[in-house]
Protein backbone atom coordinates (compact mmCIF):
# COMPACT_ATOMS: atom_id res chain seq x y z
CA UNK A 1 85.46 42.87 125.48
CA UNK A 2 84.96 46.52 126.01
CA UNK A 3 82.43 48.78 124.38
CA UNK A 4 83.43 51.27 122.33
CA UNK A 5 82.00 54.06 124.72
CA UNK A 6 84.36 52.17 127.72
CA UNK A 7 86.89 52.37 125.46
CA UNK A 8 86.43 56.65 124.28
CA UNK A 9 85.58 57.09 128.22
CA UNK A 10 89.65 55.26 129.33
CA UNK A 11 91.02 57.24 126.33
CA UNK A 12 89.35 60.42 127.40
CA UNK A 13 91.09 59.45 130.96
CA UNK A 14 94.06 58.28 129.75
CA UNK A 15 94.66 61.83 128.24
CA UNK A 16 94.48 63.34 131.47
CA UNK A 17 97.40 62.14 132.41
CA UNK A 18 99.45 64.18 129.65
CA UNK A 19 98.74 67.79 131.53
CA UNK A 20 99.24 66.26 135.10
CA UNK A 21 102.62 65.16 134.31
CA UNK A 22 103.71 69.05 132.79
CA UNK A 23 102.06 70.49 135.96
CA UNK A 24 104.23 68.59 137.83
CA UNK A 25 107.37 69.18 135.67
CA UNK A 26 106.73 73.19 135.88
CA UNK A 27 105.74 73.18 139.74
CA UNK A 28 109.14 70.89 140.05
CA UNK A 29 111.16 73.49 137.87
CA UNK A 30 109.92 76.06 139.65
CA UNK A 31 110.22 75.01 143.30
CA UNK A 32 113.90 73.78 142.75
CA UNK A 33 114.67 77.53 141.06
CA UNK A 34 113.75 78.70 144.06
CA UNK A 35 115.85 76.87 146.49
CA UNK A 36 118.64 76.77 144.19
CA UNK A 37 118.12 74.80 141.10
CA UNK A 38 121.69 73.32 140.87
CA UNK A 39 122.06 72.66 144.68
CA UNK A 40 118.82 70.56 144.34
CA UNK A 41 119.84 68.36 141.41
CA UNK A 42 123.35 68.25 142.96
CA UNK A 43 122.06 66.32 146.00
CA UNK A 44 119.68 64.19 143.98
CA UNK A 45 122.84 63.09 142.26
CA UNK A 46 124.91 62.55 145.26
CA UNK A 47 122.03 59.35 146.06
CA UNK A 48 123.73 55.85 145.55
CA UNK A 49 121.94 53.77 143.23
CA UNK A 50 121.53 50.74 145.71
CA UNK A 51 119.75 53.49 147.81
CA UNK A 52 117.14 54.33 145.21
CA UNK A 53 117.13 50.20 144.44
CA UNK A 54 116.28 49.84 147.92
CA UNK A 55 113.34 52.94 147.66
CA UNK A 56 112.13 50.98 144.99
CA UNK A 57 111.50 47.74 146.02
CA UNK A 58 109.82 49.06 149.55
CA UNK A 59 107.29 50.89 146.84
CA UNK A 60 106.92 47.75 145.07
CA UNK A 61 106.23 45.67 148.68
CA UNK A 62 103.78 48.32 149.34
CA UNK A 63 101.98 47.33 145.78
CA UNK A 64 102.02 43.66 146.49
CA UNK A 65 100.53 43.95 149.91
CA UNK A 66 97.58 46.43 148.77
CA UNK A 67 96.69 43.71 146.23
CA UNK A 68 96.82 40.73 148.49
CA UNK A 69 94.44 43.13 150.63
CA UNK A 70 92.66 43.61 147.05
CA UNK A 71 92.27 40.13 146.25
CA UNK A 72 90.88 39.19 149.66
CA UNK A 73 88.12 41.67 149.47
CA UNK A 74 87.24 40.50 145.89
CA UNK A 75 87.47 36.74 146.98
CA UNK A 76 86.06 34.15 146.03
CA UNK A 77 84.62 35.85 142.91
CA UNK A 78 87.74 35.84 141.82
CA UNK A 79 89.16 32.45 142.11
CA UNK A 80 88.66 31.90 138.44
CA UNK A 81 90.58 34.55 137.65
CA UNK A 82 94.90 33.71 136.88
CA UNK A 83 96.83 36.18 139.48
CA UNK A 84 99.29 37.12 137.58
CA UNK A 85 96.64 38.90 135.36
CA UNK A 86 94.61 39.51 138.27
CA UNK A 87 97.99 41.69 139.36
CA UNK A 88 98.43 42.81 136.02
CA UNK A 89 94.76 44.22 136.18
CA UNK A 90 95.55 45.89 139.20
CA UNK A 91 98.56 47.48 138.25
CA UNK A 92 96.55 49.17 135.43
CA UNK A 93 94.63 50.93 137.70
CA UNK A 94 98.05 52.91 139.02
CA UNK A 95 98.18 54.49 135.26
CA UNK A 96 95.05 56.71 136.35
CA UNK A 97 95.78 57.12 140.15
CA UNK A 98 96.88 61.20 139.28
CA UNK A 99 92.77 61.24 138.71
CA UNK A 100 91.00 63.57 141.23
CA UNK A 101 90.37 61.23 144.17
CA UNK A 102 92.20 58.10 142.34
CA UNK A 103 88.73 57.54 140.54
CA UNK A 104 90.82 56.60 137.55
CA UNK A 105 91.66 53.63 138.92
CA UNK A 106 87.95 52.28 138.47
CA UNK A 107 89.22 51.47 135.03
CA UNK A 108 90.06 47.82 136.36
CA UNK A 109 86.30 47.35 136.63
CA UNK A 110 86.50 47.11 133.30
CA UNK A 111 89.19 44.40 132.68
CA UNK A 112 87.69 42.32 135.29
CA UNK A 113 83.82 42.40 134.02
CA UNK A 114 84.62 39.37 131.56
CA UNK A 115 86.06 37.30 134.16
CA UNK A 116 81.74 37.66 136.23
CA UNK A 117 83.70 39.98 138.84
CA UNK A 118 80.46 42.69 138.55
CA UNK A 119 81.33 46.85 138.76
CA UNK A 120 80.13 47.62 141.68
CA UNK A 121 81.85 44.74 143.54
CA UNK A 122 84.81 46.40 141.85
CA UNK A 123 83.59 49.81 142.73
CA UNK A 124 82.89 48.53 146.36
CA UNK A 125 86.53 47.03 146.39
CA UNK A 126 87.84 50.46 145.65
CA UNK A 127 85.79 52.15 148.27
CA UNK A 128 86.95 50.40 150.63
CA UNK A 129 90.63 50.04 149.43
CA UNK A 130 90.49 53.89 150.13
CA UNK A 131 89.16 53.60 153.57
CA UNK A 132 91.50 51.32 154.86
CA UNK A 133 94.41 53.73 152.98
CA UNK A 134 93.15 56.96 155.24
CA UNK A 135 92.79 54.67 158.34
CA UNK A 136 96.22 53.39 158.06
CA UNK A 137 97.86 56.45 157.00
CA UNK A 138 95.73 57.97 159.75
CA UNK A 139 97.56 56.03 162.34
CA UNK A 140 100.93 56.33 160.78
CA UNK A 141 100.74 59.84 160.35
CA UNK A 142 100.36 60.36 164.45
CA UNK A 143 103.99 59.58 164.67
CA UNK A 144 104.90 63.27 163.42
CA UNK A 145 101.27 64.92 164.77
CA UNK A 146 102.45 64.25 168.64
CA UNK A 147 105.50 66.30 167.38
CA UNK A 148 104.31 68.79 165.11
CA UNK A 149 102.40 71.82 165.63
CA UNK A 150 98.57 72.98 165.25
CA UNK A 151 98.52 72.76 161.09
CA UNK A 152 99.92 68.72 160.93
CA UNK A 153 97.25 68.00 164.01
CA UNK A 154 94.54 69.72 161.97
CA UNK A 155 95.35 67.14 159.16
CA UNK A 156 94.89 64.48 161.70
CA UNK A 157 91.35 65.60 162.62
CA UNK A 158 90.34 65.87 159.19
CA UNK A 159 91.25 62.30 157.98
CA UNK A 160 89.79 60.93 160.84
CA UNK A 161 86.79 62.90 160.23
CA UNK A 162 86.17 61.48 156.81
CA UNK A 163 86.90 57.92 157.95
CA UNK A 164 83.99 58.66 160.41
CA UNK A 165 82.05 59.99 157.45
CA UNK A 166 82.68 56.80 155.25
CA UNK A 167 82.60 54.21 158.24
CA UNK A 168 79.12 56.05 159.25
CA UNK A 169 78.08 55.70 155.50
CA UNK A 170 77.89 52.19 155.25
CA UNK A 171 76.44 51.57 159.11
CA UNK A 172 72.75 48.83 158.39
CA UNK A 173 71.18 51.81 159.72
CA UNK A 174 71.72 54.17 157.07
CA UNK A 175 71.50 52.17 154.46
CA UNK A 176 68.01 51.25 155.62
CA UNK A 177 67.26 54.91 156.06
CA UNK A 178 68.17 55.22 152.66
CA UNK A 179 65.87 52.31 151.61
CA UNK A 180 62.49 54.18 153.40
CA UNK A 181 63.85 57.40 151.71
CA UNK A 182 63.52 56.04 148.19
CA UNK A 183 59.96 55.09 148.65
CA UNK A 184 58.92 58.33 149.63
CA UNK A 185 60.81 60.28 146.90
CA UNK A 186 59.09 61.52 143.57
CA UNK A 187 60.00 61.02 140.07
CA UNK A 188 62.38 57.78 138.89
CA UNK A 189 65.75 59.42 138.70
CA UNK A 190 66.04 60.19 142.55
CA UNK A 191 64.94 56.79 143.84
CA UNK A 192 67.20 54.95 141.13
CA UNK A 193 70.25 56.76 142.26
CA UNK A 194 69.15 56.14 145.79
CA UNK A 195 68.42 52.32 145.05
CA UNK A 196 71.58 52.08 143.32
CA UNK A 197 73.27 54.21 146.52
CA UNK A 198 72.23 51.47 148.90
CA UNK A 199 73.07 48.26 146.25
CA UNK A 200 76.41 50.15 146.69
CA UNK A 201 76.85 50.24 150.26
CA UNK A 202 75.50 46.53 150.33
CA UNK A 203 78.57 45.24 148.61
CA UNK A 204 80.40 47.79 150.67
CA UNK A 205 78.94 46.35 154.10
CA UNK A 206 79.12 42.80 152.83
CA UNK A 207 83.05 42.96 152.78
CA UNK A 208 83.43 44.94 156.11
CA UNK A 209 83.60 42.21 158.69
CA UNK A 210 85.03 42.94 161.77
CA UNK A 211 87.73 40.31 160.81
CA UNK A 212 88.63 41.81 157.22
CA UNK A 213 88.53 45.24 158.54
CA UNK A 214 91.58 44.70 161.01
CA UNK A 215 92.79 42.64 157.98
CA UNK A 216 93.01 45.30 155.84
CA UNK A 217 94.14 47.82 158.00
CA UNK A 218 97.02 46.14 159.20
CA UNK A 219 98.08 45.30 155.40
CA UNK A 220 97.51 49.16 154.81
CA UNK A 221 100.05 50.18 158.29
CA UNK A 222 102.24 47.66 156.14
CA UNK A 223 102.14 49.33 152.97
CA UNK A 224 102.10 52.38 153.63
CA UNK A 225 104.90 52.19 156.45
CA UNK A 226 107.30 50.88 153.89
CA UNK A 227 107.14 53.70 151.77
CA UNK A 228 107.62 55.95 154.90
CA UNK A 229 110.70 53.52 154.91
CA UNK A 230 111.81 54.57 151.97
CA UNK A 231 111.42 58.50 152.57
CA UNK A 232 113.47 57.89 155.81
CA UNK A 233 116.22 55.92 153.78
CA UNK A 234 116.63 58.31 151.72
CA UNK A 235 116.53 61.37 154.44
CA UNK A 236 119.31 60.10 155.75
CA UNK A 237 121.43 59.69 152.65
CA UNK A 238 120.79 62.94 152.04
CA UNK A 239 122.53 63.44 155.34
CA UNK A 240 119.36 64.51 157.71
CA UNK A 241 119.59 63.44 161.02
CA UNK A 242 115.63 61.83 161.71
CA UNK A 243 114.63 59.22 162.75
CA UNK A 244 112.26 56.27 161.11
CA UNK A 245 108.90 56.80 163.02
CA UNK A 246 109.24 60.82 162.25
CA UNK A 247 109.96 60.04 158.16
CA UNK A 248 107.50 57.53 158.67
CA UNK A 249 104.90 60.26 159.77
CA UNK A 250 106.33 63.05 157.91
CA UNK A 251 104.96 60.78 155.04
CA UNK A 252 102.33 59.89 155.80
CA UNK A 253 100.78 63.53 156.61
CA UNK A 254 101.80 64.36 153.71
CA UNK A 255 100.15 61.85 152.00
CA UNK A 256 97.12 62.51 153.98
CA UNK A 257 97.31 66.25 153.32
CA UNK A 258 97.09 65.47 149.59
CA UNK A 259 94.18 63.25 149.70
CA UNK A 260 91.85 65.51 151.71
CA UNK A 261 92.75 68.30 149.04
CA UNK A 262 91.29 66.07 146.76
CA UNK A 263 93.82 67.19 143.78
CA UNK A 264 95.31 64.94 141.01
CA UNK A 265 97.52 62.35 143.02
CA UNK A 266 97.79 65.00 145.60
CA UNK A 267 100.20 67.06 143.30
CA UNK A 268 100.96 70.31 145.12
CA UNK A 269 99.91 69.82 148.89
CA UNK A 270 101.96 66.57 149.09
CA UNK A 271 105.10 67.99 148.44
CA UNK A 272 104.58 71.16 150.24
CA UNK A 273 103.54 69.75 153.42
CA UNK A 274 106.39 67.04 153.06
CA UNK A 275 109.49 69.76 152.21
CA UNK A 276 107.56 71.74 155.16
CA UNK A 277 107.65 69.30 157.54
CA UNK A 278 110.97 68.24 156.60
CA UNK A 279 112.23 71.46 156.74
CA UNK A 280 110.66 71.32 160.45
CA UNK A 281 113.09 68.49 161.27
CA UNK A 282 115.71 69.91 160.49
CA UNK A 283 116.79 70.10 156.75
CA UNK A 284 117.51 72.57 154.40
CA UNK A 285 115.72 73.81 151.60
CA UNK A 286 117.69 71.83 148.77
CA UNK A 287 117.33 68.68 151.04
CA UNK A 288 114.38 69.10 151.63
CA UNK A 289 112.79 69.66 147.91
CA UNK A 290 115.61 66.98 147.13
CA UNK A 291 114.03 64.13 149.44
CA UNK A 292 110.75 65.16 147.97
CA UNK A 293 111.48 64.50 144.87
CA UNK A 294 113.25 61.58 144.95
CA UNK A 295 110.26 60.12 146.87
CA UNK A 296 107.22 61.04 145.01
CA UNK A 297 109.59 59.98 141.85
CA UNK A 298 110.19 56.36 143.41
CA UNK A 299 105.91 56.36 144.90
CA UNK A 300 103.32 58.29 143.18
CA UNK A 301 105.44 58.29 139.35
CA UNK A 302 106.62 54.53 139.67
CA UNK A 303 103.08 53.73 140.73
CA UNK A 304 102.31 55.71 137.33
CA UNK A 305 105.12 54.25 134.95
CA UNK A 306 104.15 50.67 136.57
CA UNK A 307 100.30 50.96 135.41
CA UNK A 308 101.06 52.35 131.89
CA UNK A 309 103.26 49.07 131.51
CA UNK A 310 100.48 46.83 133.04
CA UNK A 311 98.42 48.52 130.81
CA UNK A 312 99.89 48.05 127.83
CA UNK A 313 101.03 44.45 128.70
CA UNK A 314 96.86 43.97 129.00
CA UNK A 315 96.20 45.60 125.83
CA UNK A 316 99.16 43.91 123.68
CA UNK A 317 99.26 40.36 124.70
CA UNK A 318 96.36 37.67 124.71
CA UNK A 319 94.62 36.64 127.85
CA UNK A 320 91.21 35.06 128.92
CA UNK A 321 88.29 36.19 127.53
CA UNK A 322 86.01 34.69 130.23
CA UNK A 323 86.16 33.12 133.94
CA UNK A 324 86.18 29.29 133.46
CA UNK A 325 86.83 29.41 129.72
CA UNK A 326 89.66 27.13 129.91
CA UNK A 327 91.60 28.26 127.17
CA UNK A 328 92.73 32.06 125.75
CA UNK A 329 91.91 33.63 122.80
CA UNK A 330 93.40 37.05 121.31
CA UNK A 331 91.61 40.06 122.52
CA UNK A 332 91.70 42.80 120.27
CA UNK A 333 91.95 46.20 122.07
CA UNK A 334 88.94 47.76 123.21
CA UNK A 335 88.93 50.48 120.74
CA UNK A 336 89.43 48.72 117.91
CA UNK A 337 86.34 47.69 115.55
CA UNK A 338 85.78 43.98 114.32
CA UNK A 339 84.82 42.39 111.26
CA UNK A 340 81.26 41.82 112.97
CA UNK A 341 80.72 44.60 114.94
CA UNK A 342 82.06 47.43 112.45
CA UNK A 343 81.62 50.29 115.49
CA UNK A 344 83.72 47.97 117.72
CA UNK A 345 80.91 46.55 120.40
């Protein structure tokens, strides 16, 4: 069960998500107004349903496969714990991922703490989730760089500057440079954080085998090339002429654009690299804000609306208290008090 400061520290988060969701609204409003409000909504409208089914469930295969990569990572730690809540857990995470750098999804470290699956495997997990997420959107996004001019290959060099950065970060060698550093530095604090720097990197390195790592990316090109799917699918009901690898990597620079600006979910540099880019191949204004919407609706807001269910479901219905318990009891939710513990720990 969660302590009551968890649980004030995943309300405090959960409110974030109020303000990021009428940003997003206004900067919506806006950029349609521009473009021609009515024209926008107008082509939005003019999508077939079995289209935006189809969006859908290539954003829900791209879910799956980043928690089968999940799950493998956390294995076999996990083997005591039921997938379905497992997934469940995992889907919570989404409910936060408009935090700065997706560091809201770190709230599934604390769902899976009863079940002996420790935070900073969790935290590790995540690290590495992200790394193999730039790699693969990396790659993917070279399909509109060879294409594009000097801003979209700038993009390019960045991400694959910071997967350097984080694949240098966890190299034997600098973890045991950070080792000798903490012996040498005064006070506690420093050395602690450095201690608990290289503990981190540990369980970082410890799931980075050559083997996993091609593992992971491949499930990443996967994932992430199905929701490039999707924004091609619905280019071309929206009548522009492109083809599947260029939506593919229109998407995924896009994508990558928004994670190196570090923002909430990306919000702003996604969709004005995407309507740029698209607007680059060929489509008009309305189209393009149009396509953009449609897709970050049926990615980044689905992703949103799934977690807050998964959420929720976790909070509202009983599950297992502990790995190997063998049964289920009711678990109250983490901000509420008990008869025993009157401040709720």
């Amino acid at each position: 069960m969660l302590s009551s400061d968890q649980g004030r520290n995943i309300l405090r988060a959960r409110s974030f998500l109020v303000p990021t969701i009428i940003v997003f609204l206004v900067a919506y409003l806006m950029l349609s107004s521009s473009v021609g409000f009515g024209n926008v909504m107008a082509a939005i409208a003019a999508i077939d349903l079995r289209v935006l089914a189809l969006v859908l469930l290539l954003s829900l295969a791209n879910y799956a496969l980043r928690f089968w990569r999940w799950s493998l990572m956390l294995s076999p730690s996990s083997t005591a714990l039921p997938p379905s809540r497992h997934f469940m857990i995992y889907l919570s995470g989404f409910a936060l991922t408009t935090t700065p750098g997706k560091v809201g999804e770190a709230l599934r470290t604390f769902y899976l703490r009863p079940f002996s699956i420790s935070p900073g495997r969790c935290l590790a997990a995540l690290y590495n989730e992200r790394l193999f997420d730039l790699v693969a959107i990396g790659i993917l996004s070279m399909f509109a760089v060879v294409s594009s001019g000097a801003v979209t290959r700038t993009f390019g060099l960045l991400g694959a500057g910071l997967v350097a950065v984080l694949i240098v970060a966890q190299h034997p060698a600098t973890i045991a440079r950070l080792e000798r550093l903490s012996r040498f530095l005064p006070g506690r604090l420093v050395p602690s954080l450095t201690n608990a720097a290289t503990t981190f990197l540990r369980d970082v390195r410890s799931m980075m085998t050559v083997r996993f790592a091609a593992i992971g990316t491949f499930l990443g090109l996967l994932a992430w090339g199905a929701e490039g799917i999707g924004t091609y699918v619905v280019a071309r009901e929206l009548g522009l002429h492109i083809g599947p690898a260029l939506a593919i990597g229109i998407y995924a620079t896009a994508m990558l654009a928004g994670a190196l600006s570090f923002l909430p979910g990306g919000l702003g540099s996604t969709e004005i690299v995407m309507i740029s880019l698209l607007a680059y191949a060929g489509a008009t204004a309305p189209e393009a804000v149009a396509t953009t919407t449609v897709v970050r609706l049926a990615t980044l807001w689905f992703a949103v609306a799934l977690g807050l269910g998964a959420w929720s479901a976790i909070e509202a219905l009983p599950g297992p208290i502990a790995a190997g318990s063998g049964h289920t009891s009711e678990r109250k939710s983490p901000h509420a008090a008990s008869p025993s513990d009157p401040e709720g720990r």
